[in-house]
N, C-alpha and C. Protein backbone atom coordinates (compact mmCIF):
# COMPACT_ATOMS: atom_id res chain seq x y z
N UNK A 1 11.72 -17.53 -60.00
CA UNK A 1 11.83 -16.57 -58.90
C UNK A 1 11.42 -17.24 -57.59
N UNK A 2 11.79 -16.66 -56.38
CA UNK A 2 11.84 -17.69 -55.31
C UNK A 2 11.28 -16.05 -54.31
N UNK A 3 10.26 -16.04 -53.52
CA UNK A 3 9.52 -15.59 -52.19
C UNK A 3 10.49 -16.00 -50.98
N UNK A 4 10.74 -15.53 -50.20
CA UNK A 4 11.48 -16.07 -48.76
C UNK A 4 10.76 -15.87 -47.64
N UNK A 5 10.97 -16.53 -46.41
CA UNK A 5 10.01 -16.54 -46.05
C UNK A 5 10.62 -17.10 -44.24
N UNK A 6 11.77 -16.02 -44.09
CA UNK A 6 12.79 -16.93 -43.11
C UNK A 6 13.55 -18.33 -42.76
N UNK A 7 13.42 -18.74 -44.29
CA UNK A 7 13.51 -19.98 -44.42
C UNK A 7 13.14 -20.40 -44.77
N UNK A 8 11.96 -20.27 -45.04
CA UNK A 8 10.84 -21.05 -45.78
C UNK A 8 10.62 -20.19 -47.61
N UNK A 9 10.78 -21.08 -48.25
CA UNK A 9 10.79 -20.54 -49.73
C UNK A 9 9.67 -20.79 -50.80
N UNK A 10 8.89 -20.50 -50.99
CA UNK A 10 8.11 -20.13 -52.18
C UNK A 10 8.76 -20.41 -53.67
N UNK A 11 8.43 -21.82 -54.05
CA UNK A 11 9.19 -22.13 -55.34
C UNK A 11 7.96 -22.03 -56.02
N UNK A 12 8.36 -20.60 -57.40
CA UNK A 12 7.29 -20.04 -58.16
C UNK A 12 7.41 -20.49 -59.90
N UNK A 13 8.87 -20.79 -60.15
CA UNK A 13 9.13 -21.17 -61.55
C UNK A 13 8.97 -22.41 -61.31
N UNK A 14 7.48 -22.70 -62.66
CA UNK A 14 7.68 -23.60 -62.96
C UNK A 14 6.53 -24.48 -61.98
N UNK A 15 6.15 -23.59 -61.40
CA UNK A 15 4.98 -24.10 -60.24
C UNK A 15 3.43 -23.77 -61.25
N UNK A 16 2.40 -24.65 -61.19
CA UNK A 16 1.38 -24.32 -61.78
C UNK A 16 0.45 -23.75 -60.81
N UNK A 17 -0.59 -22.67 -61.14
CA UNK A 17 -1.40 -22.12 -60.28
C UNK A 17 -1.74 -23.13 -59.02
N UNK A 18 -2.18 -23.93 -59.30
CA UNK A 18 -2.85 -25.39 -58.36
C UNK A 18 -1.60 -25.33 -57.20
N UNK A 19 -0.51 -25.57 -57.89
CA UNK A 19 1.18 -26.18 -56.71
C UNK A 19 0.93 -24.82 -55.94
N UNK A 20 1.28 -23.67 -56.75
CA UNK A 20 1.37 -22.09 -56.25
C UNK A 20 0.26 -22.02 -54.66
N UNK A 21 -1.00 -22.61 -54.89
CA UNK A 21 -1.79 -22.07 -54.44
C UNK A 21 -1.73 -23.41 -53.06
N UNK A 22 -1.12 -24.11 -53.30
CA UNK A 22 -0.54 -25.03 -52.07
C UNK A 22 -0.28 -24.79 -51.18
N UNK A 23 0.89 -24.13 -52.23
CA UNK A 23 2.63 -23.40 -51.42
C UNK A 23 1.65 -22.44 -50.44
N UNK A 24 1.11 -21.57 -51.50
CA UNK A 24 1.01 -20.33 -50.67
C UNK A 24 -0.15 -20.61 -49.18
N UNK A 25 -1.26 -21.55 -49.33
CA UNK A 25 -1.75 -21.95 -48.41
C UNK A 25 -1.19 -22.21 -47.46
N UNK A 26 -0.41 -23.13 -47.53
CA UNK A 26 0.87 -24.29 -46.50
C UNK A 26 1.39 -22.63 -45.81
N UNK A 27 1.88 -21.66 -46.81
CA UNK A 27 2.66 -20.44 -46.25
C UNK A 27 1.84 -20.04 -45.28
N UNK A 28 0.66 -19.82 -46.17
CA UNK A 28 -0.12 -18.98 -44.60
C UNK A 28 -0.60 -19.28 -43.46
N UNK A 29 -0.99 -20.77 -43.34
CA UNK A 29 -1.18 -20.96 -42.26
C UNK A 29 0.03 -21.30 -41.41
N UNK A 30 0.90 -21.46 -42.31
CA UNK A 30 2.59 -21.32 -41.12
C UNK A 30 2.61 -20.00 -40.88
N UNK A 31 2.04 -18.88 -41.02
CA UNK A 31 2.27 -17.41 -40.49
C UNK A 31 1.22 -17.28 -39.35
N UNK A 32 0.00 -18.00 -39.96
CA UNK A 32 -1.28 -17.78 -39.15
C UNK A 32 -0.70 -18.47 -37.97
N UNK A 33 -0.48 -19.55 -37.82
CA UNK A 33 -0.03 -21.06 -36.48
C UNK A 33 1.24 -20.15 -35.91
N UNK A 34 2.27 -19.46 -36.48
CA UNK A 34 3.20 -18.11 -35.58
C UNK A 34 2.79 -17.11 -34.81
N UNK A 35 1.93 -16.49 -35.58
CA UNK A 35 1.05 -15.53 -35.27
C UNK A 35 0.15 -15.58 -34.13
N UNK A 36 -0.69 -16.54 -33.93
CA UNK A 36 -1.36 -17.21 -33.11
C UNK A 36 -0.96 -17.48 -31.71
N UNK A 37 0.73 -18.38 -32.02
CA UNK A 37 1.41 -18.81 -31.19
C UNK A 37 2.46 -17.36 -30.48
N UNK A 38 2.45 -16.78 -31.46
CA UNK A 38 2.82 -15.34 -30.66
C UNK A 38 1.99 -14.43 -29.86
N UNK A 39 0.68 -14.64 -30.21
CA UNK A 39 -0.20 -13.90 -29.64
C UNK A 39 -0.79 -14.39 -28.16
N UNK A 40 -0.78 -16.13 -28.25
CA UNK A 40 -0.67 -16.51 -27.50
C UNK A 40 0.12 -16.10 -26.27
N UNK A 41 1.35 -16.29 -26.59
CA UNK A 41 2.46 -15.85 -25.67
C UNK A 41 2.48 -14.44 -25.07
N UNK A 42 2.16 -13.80 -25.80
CA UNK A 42 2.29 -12.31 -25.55
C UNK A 42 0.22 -11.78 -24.72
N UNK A 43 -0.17 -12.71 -24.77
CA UNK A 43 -1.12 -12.87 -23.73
C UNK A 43 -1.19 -13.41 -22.32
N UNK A 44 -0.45 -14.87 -23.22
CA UNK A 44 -0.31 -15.16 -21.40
C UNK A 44 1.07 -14.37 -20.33
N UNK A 45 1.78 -13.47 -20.94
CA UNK A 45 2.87 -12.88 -20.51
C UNK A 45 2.15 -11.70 -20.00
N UNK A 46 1.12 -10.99 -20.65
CA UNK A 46 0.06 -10.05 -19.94
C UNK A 46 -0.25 -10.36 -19.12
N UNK A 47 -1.06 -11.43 -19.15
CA UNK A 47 -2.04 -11.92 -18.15
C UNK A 47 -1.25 -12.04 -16.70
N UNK A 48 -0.18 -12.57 -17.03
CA UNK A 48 0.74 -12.72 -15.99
C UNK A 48 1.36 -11.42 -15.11
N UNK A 49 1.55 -10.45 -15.74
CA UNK A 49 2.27 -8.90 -15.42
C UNK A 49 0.70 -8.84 -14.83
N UNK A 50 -0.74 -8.94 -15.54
CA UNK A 50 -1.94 -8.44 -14.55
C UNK A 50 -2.32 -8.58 -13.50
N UNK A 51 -1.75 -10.08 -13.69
CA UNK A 51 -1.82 -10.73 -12.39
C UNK A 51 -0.73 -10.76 -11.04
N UNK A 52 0.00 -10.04 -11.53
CA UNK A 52 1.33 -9.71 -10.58
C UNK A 52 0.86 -8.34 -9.85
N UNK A 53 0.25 -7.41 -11.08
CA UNK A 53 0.08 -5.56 -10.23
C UNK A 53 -1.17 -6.14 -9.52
N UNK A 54 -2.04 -6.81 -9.66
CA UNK A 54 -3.51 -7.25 -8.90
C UNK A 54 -2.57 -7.48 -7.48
N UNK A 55 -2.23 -8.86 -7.60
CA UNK A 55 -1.40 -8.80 -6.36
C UNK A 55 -0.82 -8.21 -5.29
N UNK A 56 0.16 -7.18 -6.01
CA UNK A 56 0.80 -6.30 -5.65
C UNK A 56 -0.07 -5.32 -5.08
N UNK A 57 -1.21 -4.58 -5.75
CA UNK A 57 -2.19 -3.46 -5.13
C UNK A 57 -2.79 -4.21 -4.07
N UNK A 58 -3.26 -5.37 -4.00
CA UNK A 58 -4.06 -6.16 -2.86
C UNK A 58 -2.77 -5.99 -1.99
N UNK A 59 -1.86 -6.36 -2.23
CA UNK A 59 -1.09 -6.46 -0.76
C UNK A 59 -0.82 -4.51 -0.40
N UNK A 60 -0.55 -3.88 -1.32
CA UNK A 60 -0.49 -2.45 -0.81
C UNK A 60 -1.75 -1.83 -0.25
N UNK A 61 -2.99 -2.43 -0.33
CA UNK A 61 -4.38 -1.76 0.11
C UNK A 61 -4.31 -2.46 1.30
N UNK A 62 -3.78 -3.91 1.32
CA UNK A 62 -3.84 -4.39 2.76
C UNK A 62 -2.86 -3.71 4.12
N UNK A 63 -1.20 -3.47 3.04
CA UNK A 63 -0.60 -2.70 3.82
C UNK A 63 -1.46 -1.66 4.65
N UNK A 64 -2.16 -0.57 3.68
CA UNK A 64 -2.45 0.26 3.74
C UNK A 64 -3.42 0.40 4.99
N UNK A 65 -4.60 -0.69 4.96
CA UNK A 65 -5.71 -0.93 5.74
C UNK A 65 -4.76 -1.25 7.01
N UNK A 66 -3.94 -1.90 7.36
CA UNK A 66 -3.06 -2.38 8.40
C UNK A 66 -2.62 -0.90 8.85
N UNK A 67 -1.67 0.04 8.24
CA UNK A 67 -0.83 0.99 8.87
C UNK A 67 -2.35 2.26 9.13
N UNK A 68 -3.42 2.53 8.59
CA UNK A 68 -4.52 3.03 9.06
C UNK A 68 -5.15 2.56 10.32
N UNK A 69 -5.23 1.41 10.17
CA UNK A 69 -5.82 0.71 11.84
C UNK A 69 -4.43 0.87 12.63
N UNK A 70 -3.64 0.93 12.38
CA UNK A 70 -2.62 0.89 13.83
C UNK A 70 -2.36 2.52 13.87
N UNK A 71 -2.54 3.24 13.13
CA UNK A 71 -2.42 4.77 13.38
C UNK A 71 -3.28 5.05 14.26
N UNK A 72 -5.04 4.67 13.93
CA UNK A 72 -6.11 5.50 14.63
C UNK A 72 -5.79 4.47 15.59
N UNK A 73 -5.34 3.54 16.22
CA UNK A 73 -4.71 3.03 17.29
C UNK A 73 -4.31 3.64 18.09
N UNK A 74 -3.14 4.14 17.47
CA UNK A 74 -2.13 4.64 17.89
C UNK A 74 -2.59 6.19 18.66
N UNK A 75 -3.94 6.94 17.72
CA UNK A 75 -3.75 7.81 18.21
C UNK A 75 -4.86 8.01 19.25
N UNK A 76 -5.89 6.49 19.03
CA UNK A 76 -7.12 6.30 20.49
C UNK A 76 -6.21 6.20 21.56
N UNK A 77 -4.62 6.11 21.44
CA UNK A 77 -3.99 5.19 22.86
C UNK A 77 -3.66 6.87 23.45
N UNK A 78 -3.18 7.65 22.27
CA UNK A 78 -2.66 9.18 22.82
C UNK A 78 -3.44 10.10 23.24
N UNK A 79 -4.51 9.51 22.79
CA UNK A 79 -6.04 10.40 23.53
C UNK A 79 -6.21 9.96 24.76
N UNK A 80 -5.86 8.33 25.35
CA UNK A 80 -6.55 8.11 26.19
C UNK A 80 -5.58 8.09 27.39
N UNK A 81 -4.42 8.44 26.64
CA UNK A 81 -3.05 8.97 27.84
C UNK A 81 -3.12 10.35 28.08
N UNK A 82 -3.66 11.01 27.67
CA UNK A 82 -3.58 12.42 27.33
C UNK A 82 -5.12 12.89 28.28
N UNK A 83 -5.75 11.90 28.10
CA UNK A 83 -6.89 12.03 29.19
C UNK A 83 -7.06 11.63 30.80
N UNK A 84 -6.08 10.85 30.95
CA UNK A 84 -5.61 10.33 31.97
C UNK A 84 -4.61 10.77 32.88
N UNK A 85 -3.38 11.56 31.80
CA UNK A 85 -2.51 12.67 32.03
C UNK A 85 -3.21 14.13 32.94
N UNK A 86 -4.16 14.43 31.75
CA UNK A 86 -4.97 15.97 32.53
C UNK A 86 -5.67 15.50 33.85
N UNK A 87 -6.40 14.18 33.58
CA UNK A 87 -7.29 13.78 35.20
C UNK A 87 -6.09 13.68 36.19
N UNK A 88 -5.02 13.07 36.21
CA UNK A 88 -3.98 12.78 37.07
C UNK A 88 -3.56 14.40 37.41
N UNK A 89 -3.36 15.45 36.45
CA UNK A 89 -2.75 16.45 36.77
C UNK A 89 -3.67 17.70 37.44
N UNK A 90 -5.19 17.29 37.00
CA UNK A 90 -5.89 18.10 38.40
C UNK A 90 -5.94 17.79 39.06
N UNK A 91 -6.32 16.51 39.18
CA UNK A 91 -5.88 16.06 40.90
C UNK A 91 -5.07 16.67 41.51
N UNK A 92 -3.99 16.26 40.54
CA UNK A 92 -2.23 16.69 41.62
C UNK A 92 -2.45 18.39 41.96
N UNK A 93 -2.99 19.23 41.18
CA UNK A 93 -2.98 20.42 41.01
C UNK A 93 -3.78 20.78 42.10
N UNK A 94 -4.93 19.87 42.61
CA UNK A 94 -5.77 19.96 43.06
C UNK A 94 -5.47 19.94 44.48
N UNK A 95 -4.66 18.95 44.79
CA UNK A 95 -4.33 18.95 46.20
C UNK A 95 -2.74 19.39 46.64
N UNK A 96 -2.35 20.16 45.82
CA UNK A 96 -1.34 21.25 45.89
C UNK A 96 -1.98 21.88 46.44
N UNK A 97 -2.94 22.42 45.75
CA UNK A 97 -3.73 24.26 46.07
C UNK A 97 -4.15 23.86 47.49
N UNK A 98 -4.72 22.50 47.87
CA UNK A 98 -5.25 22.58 49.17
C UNK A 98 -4.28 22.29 50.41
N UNK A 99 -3.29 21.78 49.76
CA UNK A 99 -1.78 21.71 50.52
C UNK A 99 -1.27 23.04 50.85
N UNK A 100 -1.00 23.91 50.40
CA UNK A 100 -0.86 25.24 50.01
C UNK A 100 -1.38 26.13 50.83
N UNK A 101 -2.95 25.84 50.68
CA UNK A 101 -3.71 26.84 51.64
C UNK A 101 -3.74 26.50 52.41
N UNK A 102 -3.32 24.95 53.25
CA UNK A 102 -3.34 24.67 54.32
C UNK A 102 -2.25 25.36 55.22
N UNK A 103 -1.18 25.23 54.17
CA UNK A 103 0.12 26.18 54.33
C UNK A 103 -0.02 27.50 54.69
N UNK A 104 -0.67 27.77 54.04
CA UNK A 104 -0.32 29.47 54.48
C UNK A 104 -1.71 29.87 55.58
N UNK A 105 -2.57 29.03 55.76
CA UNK A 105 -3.24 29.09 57.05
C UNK A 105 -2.43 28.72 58.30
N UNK A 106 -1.90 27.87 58.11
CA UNK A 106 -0.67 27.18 59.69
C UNK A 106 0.13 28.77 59.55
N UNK A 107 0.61 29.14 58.52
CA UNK A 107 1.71 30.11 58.61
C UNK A 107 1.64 31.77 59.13
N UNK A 108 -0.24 32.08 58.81
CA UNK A 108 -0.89 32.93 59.16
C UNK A 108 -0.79 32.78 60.82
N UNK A 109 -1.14 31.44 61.31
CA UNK A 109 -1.73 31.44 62.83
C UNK A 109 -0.15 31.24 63.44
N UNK A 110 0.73 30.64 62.67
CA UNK A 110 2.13 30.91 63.38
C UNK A 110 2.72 32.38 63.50
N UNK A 111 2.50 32.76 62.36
CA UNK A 111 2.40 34.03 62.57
C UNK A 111 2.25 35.43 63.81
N UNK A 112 1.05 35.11 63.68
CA UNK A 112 -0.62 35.20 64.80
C UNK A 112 0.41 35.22 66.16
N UNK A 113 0.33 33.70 66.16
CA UNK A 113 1.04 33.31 67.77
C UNK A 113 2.24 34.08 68.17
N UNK A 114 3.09 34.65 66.93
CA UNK A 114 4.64 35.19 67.22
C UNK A 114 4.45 36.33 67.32
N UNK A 115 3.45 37.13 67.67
CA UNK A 115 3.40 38.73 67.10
C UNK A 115 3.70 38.85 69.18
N UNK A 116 3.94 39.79 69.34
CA UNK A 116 4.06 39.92 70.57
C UNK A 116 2.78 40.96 70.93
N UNK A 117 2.28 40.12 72.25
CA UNK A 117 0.97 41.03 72.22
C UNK A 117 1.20 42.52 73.01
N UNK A 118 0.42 43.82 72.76
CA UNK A 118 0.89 45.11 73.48
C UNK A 118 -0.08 45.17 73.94
């Protein structure tokens, strides 16, 4: 009777315990040295995918840290236009109203002057 072994065959007739226990040694550590060598592989192929998402999250936290600093940037710059905007616009507001009342004081005394006196 013959074991298979992907190729590898287990010759049992005719084999004495001693040969048997050869074979079967020689067998196992050709499964163990596969095994090994698969596990191997299928580690460093992990290790590798771990080392790719590590990567990958470092560069997305960096993204991340980058588009956060240029936001609160972005929005110290809209505060400080927005503060500069209102100071500029009382002013302007400011010397309207006194433009204004200057106005309607000239317009009072033009007024004044046109009335015909009785």
């Amino acid at each position: 009777k013959m074991a298979e072994d992907g190729g590898r065959r287990l010759a049992i007739d005719g084999a004495t315990k001693s040969e048997l226990g050869v074979q079967v040694s020689r067998l196992l550590k050709s499964w163990k040295y596969e095994l090994e060598t698969r596990l191997q592989t299928m580690q460093g192929f992990a290790d590798g995918v771990h080392s790719e998402v590590k990567e990958s999250q470092a560069w997305q936290d960096d993204h991340v840290a980058r588009e956060r600093a240029r936001t609160l940037e972005l929005v110290g710059e809209h505060d400080r236009v927005t503060g500069l905007l209102a100071h500029h616009f009382a002013q302007v507001g400011g010397q309207l109203e006194r433009e204004l009342g200057a106005l309607r004081d000239q317009l009072a005394r033009t007024v004044d002057e046109l009335r015909p006196v009785t």
